[in-house]
C-alpha atoms as a PDB file:
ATOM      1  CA  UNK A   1      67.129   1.945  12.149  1.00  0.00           C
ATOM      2  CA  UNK A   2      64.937   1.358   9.788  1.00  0.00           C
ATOM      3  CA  UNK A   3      63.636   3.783   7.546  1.00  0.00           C
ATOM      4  CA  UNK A   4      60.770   2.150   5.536  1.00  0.00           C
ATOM      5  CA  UNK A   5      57.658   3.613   7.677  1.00  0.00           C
ATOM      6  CA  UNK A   6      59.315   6.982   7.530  1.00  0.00           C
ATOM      7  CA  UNK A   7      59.322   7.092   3.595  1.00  0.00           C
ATOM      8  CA  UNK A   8      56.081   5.510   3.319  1.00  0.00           C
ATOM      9  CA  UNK A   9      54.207   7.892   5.472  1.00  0.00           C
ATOM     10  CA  UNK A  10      56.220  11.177   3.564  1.00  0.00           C
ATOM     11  CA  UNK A  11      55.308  10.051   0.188  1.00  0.00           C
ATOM     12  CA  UNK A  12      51.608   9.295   0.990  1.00  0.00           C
ATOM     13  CA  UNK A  13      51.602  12.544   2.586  1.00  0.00           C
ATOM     14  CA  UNK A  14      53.177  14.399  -0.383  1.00  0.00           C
ATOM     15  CA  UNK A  15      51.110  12.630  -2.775  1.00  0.00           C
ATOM     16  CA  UNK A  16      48.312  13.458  -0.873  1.00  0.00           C
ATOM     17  CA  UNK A  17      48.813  16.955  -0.109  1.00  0.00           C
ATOM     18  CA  UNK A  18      49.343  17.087  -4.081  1.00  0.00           C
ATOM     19  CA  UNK A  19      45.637  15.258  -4.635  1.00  0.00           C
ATOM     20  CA  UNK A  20      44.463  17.966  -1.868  1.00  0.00           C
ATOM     21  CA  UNK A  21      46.021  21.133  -3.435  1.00  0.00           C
ATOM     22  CA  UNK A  22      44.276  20.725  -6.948  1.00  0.00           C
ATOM     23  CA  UNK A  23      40.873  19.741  -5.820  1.00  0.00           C
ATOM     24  CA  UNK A  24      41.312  22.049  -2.295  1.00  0.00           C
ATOM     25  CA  UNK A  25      41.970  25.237  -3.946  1.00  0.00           C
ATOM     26  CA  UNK A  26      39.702  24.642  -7.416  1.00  0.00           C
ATOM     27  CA  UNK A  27      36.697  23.828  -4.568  1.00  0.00           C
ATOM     28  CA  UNK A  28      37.588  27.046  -2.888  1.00  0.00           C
ATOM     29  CA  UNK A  29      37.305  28.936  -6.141  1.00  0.00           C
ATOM     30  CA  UNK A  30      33.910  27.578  -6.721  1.00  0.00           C
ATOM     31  CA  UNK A  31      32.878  28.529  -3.489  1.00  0.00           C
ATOM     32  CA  UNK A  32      34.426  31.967  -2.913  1.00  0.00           C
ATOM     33  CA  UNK A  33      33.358  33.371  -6.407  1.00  0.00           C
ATOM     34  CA  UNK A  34      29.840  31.193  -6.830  1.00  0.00           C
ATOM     35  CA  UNK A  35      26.928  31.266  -5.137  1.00  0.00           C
ATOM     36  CA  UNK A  36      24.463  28.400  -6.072  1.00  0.00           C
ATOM     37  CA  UNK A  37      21.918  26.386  -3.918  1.00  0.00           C
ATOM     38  CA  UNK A  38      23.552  23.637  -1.640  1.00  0.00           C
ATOM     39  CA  UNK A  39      26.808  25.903  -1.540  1.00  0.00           C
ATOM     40  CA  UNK A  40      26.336  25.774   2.516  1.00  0.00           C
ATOM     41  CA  UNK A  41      26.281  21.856   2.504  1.00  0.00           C
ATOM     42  CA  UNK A  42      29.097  21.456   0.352  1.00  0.00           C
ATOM     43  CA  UNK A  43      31.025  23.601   2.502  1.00  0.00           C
ATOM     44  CA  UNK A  44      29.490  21.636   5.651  1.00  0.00           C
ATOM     45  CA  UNK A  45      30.892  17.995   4.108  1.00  0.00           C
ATOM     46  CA  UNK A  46      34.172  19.154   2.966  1.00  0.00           C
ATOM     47  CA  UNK A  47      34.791  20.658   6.412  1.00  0.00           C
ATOM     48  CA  UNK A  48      33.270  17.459   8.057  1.00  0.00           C
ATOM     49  CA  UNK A  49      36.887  15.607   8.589  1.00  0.00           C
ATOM     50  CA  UNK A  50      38.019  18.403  10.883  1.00  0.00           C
ATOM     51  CA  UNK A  51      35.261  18.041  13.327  1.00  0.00           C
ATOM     52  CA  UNK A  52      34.689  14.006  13.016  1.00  0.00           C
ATOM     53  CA  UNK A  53      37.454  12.337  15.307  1.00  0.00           C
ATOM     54  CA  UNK A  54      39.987  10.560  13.042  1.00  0.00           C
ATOM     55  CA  UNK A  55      39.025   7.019  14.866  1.00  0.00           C
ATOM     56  CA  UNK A  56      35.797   7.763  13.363  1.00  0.00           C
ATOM     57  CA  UNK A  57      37.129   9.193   9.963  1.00  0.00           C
ATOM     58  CA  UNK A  58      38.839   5.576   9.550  1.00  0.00           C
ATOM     59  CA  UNK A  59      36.428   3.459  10.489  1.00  0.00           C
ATOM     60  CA  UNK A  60      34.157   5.370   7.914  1.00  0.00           C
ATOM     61  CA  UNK A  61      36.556   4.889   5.135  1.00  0.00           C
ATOM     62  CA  UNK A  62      37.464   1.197   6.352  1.00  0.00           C
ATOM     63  CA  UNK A  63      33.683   0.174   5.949  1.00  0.00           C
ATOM     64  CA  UNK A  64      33.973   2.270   2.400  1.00  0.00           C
ATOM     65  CA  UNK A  65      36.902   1.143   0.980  1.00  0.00           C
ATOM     66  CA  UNK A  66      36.620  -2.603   1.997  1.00  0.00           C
ATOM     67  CA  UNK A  67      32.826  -3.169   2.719  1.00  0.00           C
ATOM     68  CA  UNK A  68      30.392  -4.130   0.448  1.00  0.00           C
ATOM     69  CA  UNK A  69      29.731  -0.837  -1.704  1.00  0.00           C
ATOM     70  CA  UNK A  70      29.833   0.905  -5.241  1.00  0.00           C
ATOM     71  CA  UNK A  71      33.802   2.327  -3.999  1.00  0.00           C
ATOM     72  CA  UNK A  72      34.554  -1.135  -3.356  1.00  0.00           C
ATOM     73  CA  UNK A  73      32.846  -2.574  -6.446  1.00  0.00           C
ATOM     74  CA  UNK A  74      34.369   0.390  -8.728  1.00  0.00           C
ATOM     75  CA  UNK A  75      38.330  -0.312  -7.083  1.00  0.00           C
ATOM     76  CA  UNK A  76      38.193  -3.754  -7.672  1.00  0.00           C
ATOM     77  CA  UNK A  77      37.266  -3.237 -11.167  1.00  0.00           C
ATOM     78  CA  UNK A  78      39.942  -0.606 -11.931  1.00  0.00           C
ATOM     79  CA  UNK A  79      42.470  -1.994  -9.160  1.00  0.00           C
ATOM     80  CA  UNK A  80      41.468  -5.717  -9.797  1.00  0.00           C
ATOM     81  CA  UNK A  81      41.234  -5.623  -5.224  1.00  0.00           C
ATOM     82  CA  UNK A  82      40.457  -3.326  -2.589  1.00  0.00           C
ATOM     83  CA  UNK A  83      42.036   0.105  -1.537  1.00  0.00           C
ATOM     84  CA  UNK A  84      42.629  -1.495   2.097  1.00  0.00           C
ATOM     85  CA  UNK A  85      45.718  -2.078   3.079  1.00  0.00           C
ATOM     86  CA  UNK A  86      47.257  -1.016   0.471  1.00  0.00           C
ATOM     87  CA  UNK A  87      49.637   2.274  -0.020  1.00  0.00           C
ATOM     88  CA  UNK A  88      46.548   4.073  -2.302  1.00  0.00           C
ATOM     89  CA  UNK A  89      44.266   3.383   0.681  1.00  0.00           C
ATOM     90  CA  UNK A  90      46.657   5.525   2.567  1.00  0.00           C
ATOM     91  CA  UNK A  91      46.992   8.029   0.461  1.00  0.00           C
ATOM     92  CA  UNK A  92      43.131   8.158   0.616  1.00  0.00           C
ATOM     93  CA  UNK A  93      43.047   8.149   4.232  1.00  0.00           C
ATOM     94  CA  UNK A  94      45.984  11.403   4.507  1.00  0.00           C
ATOM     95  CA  UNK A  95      44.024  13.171   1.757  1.00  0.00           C
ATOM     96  CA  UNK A  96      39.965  12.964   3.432  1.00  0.00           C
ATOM     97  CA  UNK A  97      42.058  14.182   6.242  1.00  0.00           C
ATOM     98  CA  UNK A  98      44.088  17.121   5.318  1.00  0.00           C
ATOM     99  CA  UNK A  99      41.606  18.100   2.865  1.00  0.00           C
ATOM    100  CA  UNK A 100      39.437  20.327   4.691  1.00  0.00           C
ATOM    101  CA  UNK A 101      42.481  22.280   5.714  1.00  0.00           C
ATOM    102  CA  UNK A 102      43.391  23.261   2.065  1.00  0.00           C
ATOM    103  CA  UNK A 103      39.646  23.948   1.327  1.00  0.00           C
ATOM    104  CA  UNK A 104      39.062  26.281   4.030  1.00  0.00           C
ATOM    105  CA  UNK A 105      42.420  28.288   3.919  1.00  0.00           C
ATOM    106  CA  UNK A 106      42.174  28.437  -0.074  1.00  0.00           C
ATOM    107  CA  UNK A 107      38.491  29.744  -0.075  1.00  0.00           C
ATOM    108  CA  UNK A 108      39.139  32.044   2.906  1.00  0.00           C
ATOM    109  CA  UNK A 109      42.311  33.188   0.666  1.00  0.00           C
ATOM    110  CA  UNK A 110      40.331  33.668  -2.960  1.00  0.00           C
ATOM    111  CA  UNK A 111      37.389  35.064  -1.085  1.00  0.00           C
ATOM    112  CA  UNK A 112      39.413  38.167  -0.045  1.00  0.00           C
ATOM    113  CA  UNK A 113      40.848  39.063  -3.492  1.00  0.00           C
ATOM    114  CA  UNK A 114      39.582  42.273  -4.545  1.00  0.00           C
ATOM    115  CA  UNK A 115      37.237  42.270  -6.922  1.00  0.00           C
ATOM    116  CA  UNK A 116      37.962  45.319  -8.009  1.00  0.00           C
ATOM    117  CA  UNK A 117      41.206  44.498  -9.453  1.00  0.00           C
ATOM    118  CA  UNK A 118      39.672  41.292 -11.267  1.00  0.00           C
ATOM    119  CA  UNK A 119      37.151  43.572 -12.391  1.00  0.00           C
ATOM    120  CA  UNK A 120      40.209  45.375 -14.236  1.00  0.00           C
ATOM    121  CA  UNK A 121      41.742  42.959 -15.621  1.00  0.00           C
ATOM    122  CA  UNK A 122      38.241  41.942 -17.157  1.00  0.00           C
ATOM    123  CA  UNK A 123      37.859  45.233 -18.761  1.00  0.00           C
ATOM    124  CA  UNK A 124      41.528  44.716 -20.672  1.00  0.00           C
ATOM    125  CA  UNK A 125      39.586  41.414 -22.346  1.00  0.00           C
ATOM    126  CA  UNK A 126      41.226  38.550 -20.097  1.00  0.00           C
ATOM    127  CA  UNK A 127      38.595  36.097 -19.842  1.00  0.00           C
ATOM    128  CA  UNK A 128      37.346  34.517 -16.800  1.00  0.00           C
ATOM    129  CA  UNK A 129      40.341  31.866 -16.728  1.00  0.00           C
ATOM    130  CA  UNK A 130      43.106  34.306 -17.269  1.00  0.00           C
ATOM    131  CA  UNK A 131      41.534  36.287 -14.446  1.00  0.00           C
ATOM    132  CA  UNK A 132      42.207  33.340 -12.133  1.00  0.00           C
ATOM    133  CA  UNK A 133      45.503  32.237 -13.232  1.00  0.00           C
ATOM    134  CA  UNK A 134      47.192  35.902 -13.732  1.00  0.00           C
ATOM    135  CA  UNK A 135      45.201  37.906 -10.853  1.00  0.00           C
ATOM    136  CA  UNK A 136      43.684  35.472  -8.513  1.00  0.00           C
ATOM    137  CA  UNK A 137      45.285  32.856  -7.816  1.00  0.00           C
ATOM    138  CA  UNK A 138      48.813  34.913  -6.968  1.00  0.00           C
ATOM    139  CA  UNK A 139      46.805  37.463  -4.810  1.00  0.00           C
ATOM    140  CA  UNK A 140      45.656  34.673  -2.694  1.00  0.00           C
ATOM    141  CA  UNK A 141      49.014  32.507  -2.815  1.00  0.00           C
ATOM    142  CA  UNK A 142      49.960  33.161   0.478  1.00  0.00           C
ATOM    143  CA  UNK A 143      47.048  32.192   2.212  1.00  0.00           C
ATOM    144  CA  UNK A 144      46.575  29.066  -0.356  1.00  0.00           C
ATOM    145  CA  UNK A 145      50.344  28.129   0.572  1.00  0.00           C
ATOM    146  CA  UNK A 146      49.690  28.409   3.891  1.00  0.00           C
ATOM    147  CA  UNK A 147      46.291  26.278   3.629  1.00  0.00           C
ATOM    148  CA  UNK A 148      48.550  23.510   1.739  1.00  0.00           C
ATOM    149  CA  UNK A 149      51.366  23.667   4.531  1.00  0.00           C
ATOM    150  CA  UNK A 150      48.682  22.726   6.891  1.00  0.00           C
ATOM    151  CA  UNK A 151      47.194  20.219   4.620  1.00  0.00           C
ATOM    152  CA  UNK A 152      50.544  18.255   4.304  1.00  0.00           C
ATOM    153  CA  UNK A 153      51.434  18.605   8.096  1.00  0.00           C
ATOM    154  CA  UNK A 154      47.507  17.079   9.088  1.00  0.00           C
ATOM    155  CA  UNK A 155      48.502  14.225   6.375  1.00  0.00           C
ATOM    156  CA  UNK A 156      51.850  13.732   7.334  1.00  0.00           C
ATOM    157  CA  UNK A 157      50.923  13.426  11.389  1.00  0.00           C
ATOM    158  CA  UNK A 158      47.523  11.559  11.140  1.00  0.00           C
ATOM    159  CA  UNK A 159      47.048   8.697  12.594  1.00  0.00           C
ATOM    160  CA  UNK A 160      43.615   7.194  13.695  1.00  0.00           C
ATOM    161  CA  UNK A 161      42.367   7.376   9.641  1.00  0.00           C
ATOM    162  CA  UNK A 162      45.464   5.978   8.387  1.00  0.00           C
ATOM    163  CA  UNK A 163      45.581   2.894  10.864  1.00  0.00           C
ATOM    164  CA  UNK A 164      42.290   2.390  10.176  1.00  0.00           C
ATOM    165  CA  UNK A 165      42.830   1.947   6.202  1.00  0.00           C
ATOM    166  CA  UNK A 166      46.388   1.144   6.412  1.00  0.00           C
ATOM    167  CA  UNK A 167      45.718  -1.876   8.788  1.00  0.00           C
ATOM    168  CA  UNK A 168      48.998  -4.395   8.556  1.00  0.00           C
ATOM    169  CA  UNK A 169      50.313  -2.286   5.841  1.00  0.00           C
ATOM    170  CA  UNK A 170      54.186  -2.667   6.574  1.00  0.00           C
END
């Protein structure tokens, strides 16, 4: 048997469940503790993968990634070609996918935090960044955990986006 697909598709999917934690949970932040104007449609285009049908997701990022465009333009000059068919382009593909998952679970998460108890640790002169990291960020770990779980599993079993991008990719 042979094993190659198997490893490819679990390190895309790690990589890109690592690419999806970071900017997942530091978007949920923003959005759970900020209000500002366009908040609603950045929250409607980082959720738009989960309603769009994968088929659609990939043709979207086919015709991005390998069509005439400023993402082409700007991967040829740093990759010297395109993302297409190439293990990156996967990676891509997982992590548009699975991203929304991570988003939504990490600003569900953050949002519920007390702000009470960040208002405490405020008052004994931890600035805004400590707050995060030491009061935060651990109250909502479980629900950010959970929103990464599902982010790996949706990058890990898609298939229609990846296809799409990955093409003949062996």
């Amino acid at each position: 048997m042979n094993w190659q697909a198997f490893w490819v598709s679990i390190t895309a999917a790690l990589t890109a469940t690592g690419i999806v934690a970071v900017l997942g949970i530091s978007l949920g932040l923003l959005v759970a503790k900020k209000r500002f104007p366009g908040r609603g449609l950045l929250q409607l285009v980082a959720t738009l993968p989960v309603a769009l049908p994968p088929t659609v997701m990939g043709y979207f990022l086919l015709t991005q990634l390998g069509g005439y465009g400023p993402i082409r333009s700007l991967s040829e000059a740093i990759f010297g070609r395109t993302l297409v068919f190439t293990w990156t382009g996967v990676v891509i593909a997982q992590a548009v996918e699975a991203f929304p998952y991570c988003f939504r679970a990490s600003r569900v998460a953050i949002g519920e935090v007390d702000r009470r108890l960040e208002s405490m640790c405020k008052t004994v002169g931890l600035s805004n960044i400590a707050v995060v990291f030491i009061a935060t960020l651990p109250l909502a770990s479980r629900g950010i955990l959970a929103g990464i779980a599902m982010a790996f599993g949706r990058a890990v079993g898609d298939f229609g986006a990846t296809l799409a991008v990955a093409g003949h990719l062996p």
